[in-house]
N, C-alpha and C. Protein backbone atom coordinates (compact mmCIF):
# COMPACT_ATOMS: atom_id res chain seq x y z
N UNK A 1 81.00 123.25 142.19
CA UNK A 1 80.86 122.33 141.09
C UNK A 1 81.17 123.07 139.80
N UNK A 2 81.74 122.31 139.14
CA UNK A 2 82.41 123.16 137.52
C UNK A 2 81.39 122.70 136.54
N UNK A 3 81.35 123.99 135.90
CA UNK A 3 80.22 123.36 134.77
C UNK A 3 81.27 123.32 133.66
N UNK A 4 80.56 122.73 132.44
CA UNK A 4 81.33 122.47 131.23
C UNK A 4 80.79 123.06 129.89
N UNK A 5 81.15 124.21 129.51
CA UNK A 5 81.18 125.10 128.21
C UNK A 5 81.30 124.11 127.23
N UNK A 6 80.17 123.86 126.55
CA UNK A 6 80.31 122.76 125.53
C UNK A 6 79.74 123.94 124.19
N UNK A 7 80.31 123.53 122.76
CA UNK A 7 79.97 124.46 121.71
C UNK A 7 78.39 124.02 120.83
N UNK A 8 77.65 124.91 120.46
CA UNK A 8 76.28 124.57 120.25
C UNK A 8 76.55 123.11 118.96
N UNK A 9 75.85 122.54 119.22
CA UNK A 9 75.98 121.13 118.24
C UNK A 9 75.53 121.62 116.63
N UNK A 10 75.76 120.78 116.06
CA UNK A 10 75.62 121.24 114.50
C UNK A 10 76.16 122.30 113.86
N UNK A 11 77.23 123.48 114.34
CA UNK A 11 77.52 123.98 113.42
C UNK A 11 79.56 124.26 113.28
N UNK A 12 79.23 123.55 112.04
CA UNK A 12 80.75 123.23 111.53
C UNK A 12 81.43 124.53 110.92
N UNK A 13 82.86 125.08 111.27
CA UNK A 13 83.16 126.40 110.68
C UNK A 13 83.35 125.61 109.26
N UNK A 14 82.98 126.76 108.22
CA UNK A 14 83.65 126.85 106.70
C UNK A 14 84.88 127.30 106.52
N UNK A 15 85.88 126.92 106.31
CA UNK A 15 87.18 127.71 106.07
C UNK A 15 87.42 127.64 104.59
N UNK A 16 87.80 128.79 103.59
CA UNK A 16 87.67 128.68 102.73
C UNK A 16 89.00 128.10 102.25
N UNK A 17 89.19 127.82 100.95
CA UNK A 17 90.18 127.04 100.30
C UNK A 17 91.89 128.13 100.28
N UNK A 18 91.68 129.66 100.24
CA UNK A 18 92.96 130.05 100.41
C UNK A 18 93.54 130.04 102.42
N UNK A 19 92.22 129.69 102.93
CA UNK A 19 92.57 129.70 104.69
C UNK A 19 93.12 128.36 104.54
N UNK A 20 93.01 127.52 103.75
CA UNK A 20 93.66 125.99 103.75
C UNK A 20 95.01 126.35 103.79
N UNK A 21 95.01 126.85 102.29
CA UNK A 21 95.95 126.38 101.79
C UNK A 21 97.45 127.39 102.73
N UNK A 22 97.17 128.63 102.86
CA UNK A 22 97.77 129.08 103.98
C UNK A 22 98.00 128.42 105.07
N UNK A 23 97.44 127.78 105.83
CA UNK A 23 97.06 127.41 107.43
C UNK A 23 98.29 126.01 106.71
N UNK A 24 98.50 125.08 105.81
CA UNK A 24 99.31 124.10 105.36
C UNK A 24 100.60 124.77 105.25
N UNK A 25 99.99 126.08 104.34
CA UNK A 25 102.01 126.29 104.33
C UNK A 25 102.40 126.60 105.61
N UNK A 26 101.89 127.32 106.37
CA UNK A 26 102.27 128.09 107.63
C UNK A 26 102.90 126.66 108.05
N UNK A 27 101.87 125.79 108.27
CA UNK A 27 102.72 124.39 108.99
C UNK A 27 103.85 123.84 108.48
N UNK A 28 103.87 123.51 107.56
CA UNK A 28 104.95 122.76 106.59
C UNK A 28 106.41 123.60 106.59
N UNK A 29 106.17 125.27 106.39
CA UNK A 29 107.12 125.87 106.39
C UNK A 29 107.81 126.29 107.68
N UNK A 30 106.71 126.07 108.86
CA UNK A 30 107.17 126.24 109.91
C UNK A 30 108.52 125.42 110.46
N UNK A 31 108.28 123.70 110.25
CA UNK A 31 108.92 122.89 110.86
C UNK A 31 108.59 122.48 112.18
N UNK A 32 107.08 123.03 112.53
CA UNK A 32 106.35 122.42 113.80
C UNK A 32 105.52 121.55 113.76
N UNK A 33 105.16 121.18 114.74
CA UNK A 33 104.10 119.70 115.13
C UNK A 33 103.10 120.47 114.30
N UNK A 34 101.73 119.53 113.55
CA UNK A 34 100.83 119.67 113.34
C UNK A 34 100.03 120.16 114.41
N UNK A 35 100.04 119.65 115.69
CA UNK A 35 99.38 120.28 116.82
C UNK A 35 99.85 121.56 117.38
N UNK A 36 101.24 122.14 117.18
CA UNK A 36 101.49 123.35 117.68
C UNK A 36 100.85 124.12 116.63
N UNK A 37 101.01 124.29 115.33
CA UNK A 37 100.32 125.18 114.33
C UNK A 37 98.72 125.28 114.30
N UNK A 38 98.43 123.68 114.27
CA UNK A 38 96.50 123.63 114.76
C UNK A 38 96.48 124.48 116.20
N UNK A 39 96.99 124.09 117.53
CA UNK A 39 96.79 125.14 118.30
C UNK A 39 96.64 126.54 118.15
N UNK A 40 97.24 127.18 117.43
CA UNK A 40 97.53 128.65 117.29
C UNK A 40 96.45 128.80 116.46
N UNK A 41 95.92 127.90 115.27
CA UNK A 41 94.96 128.60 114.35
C UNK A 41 93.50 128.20 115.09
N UNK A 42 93.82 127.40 116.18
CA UNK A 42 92.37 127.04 116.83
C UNK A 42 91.66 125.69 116.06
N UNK A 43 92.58 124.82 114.90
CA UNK A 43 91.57 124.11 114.29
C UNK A 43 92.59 122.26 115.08
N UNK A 44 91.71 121.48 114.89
CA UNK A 44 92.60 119.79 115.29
C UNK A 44 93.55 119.61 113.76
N UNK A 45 94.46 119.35 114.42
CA UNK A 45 96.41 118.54 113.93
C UNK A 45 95.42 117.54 112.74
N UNK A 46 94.90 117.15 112.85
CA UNK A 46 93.78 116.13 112.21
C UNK A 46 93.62 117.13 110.45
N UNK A 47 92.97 117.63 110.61
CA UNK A 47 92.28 118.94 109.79
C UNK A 47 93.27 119.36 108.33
N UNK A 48 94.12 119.52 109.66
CA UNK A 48 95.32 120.14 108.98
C UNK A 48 96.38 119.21 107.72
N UNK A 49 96.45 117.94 108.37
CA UNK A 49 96.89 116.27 107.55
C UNK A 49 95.68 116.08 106.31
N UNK A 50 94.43 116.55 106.73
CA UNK A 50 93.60 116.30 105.45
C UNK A 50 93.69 117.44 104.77
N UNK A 51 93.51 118.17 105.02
CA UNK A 51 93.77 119.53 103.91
C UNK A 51 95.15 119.28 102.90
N UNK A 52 96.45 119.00 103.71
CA UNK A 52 97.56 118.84 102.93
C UNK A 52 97.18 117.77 102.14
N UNK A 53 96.84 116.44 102.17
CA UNK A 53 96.22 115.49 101.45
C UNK A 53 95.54 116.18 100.57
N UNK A 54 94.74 116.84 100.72
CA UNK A 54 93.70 117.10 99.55
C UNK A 54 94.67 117.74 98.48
N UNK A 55 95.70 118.86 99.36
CA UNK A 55 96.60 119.89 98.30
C UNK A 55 97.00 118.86 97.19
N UNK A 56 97.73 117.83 97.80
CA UNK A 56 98.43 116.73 97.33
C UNK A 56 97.95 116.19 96.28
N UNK A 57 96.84 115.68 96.51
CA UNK A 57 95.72 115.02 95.47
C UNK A 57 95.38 116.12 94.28
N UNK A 58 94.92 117.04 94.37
CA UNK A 58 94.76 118.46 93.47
C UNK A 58 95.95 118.67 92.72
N UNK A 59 97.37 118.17 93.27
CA UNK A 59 98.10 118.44 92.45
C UNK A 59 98.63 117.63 91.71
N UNK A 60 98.60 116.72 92.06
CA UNK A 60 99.27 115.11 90.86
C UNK A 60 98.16 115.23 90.24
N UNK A 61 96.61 115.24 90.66
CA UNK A 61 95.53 115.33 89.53
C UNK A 61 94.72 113.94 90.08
N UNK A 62 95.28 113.47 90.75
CA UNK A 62 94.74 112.00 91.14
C UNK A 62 93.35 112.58 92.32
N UNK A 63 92.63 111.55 92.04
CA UNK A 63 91.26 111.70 92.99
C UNK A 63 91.94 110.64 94.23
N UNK A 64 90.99 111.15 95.40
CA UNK A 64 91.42 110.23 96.41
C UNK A 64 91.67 108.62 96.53
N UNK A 65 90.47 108.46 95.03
CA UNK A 65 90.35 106.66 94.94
C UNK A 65 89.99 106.50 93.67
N UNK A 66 90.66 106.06 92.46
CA UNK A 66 90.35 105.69 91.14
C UNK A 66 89.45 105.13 91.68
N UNK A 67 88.37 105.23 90.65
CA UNK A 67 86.79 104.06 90.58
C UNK A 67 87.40 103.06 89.52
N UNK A 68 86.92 101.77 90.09
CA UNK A 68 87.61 100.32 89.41
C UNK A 68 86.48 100.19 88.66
N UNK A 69 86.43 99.57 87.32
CA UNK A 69 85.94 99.17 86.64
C UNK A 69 85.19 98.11 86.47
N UNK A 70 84.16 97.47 86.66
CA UNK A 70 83.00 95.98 86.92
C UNK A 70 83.90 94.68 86.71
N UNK A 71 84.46 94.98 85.60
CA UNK A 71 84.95 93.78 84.75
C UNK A 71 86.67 93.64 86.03
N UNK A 72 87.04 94.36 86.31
CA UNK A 72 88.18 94.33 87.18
C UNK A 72 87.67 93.52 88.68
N UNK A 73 86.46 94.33 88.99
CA UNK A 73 85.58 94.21 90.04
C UNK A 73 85.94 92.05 90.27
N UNK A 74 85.29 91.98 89.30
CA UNK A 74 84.84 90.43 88.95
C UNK A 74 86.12 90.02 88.69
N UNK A 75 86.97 90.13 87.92
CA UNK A 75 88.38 89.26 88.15
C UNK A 75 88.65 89.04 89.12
N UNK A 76 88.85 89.83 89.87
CA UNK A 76 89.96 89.74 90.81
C UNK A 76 88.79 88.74 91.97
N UNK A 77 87.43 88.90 91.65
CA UNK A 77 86.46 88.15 92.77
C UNK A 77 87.16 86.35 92.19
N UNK A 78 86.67 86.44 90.78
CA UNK A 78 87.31 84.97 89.89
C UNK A 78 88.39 84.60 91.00
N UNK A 79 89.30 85.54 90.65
CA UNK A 79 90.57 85.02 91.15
C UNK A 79 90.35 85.04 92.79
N UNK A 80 90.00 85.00 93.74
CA UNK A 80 89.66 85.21 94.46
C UNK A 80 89.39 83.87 95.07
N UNK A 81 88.02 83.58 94.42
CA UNK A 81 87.40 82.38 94.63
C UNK A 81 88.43 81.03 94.43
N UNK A 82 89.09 81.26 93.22
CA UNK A 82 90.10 79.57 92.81
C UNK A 82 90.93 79.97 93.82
N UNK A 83 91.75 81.22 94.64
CA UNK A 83 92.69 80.94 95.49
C UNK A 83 92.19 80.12 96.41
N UNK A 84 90.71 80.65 97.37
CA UNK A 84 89.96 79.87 98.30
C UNK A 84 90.02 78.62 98.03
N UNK A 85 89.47 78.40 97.02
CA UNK A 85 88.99 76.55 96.67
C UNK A 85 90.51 76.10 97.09
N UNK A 86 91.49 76.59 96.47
CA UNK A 86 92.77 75.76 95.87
C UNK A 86 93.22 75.65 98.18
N UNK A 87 93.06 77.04 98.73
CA UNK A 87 93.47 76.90 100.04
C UNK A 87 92.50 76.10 100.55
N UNK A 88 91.28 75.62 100.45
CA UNK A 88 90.41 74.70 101.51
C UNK A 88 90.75 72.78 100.82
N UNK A 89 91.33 72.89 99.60
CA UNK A 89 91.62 71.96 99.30
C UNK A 89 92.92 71.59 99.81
N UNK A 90 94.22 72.51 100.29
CA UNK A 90 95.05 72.17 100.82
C UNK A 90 95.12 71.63 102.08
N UNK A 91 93.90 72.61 102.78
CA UNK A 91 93.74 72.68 104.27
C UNK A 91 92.98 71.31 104.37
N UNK A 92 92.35 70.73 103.81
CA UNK A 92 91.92 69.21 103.63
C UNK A 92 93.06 67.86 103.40
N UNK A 93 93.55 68.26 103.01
CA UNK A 93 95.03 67.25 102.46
C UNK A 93 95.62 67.26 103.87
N UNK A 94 96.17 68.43 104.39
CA UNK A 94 96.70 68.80 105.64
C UNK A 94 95.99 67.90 106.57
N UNK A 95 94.92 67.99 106.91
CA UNK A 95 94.09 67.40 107.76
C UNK A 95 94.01 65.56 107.96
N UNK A 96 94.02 65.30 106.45
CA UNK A 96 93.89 63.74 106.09
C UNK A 96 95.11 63.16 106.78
N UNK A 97 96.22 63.95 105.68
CA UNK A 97 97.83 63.40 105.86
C UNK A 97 98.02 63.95 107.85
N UNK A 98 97.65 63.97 108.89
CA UNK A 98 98.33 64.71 109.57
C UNK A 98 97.29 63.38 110.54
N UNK A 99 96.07 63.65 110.32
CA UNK A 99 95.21 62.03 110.91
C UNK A 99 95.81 60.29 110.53
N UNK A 100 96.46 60.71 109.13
CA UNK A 100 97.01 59.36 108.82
C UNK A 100 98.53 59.15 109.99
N UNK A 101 99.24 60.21 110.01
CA UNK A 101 100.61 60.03 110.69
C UNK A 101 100.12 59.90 112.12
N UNK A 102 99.43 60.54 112.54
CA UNK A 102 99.04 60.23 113.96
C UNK A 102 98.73 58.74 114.52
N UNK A 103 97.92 58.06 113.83
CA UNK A 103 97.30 57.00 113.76
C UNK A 103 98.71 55.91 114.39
N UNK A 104 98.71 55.04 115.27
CA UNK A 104 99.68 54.18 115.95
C UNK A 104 99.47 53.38 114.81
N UNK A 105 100.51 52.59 113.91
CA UNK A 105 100.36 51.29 113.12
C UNK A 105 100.06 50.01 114.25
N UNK A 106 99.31 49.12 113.39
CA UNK A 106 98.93 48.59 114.55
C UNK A 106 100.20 47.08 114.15
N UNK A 107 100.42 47.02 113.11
CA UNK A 107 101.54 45.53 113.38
C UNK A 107 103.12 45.96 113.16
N UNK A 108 104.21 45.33 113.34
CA UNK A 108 105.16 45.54 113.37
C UNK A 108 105.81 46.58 113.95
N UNK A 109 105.21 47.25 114.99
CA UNK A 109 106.03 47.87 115.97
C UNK A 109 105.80 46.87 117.53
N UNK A 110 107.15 47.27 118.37
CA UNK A 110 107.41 46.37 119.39
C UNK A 110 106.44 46.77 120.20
N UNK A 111 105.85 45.93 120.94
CA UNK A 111 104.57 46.01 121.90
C UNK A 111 103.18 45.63 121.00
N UNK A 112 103.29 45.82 119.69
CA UNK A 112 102.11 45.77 119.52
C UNK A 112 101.86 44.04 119.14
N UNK A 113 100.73 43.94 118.99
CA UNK A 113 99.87 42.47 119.53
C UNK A 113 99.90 42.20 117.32
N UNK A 114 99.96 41.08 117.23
CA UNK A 114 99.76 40.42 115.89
C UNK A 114 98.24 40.74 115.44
């Protein structure tokens, strides 16, 4: 029976910010899979896509997610809401007009009774 070498839970390596930023160029400059370069340094292809992201972000200056502003927050809810109304009011029209065409007229077509 095979047992399974599992790593003690809770502890995450620290890699510091020049092991990043190395371990990115190595990849990038390589021209290999994210997973062949993560293999060799021992860390997941994963790791390696967020670190370059972060480089990325650090360097345009941009944070991962502008924080929106309340008043933006609430417009766009405003606007939001009149699209809804304006679509459940369509989807009602749809419904009426689509029950009215269905409906057999009942005089002046052939077969039908006076």
């Amino acid at each position: 029976m095979k047992t399974q070498i599992t790593k003690p839970g809770g502890h995450q390596p620290h890699h510091s910010e020049e092991y990043k930023q190395q371990a990115v160029a190595r990849w990038q400059s390589s021209g290999r899979s994210a997973a062949k370069v993560g293999a060799e340094l021992g860390i997941r292809p994963a790791l390696l896509f967020r670190w370059a992201k972060a480089q990325r972000d650090r360097q345009t200056g941009q944070a991962t997610r502008p924080a929106r502003r309340l008043e933006e927050i609430e417009a766009e809810n405003a606007r939001l809401r009149e699209e809804n109304a304006r679509l459940l009011e369509q989807r009602e029209i749809l419904k009426k007009s689509l029950g009215i065409l269905s409906e057999t007229p009942r005089r002046g077509m052939p077969g039908s009774k006076p």
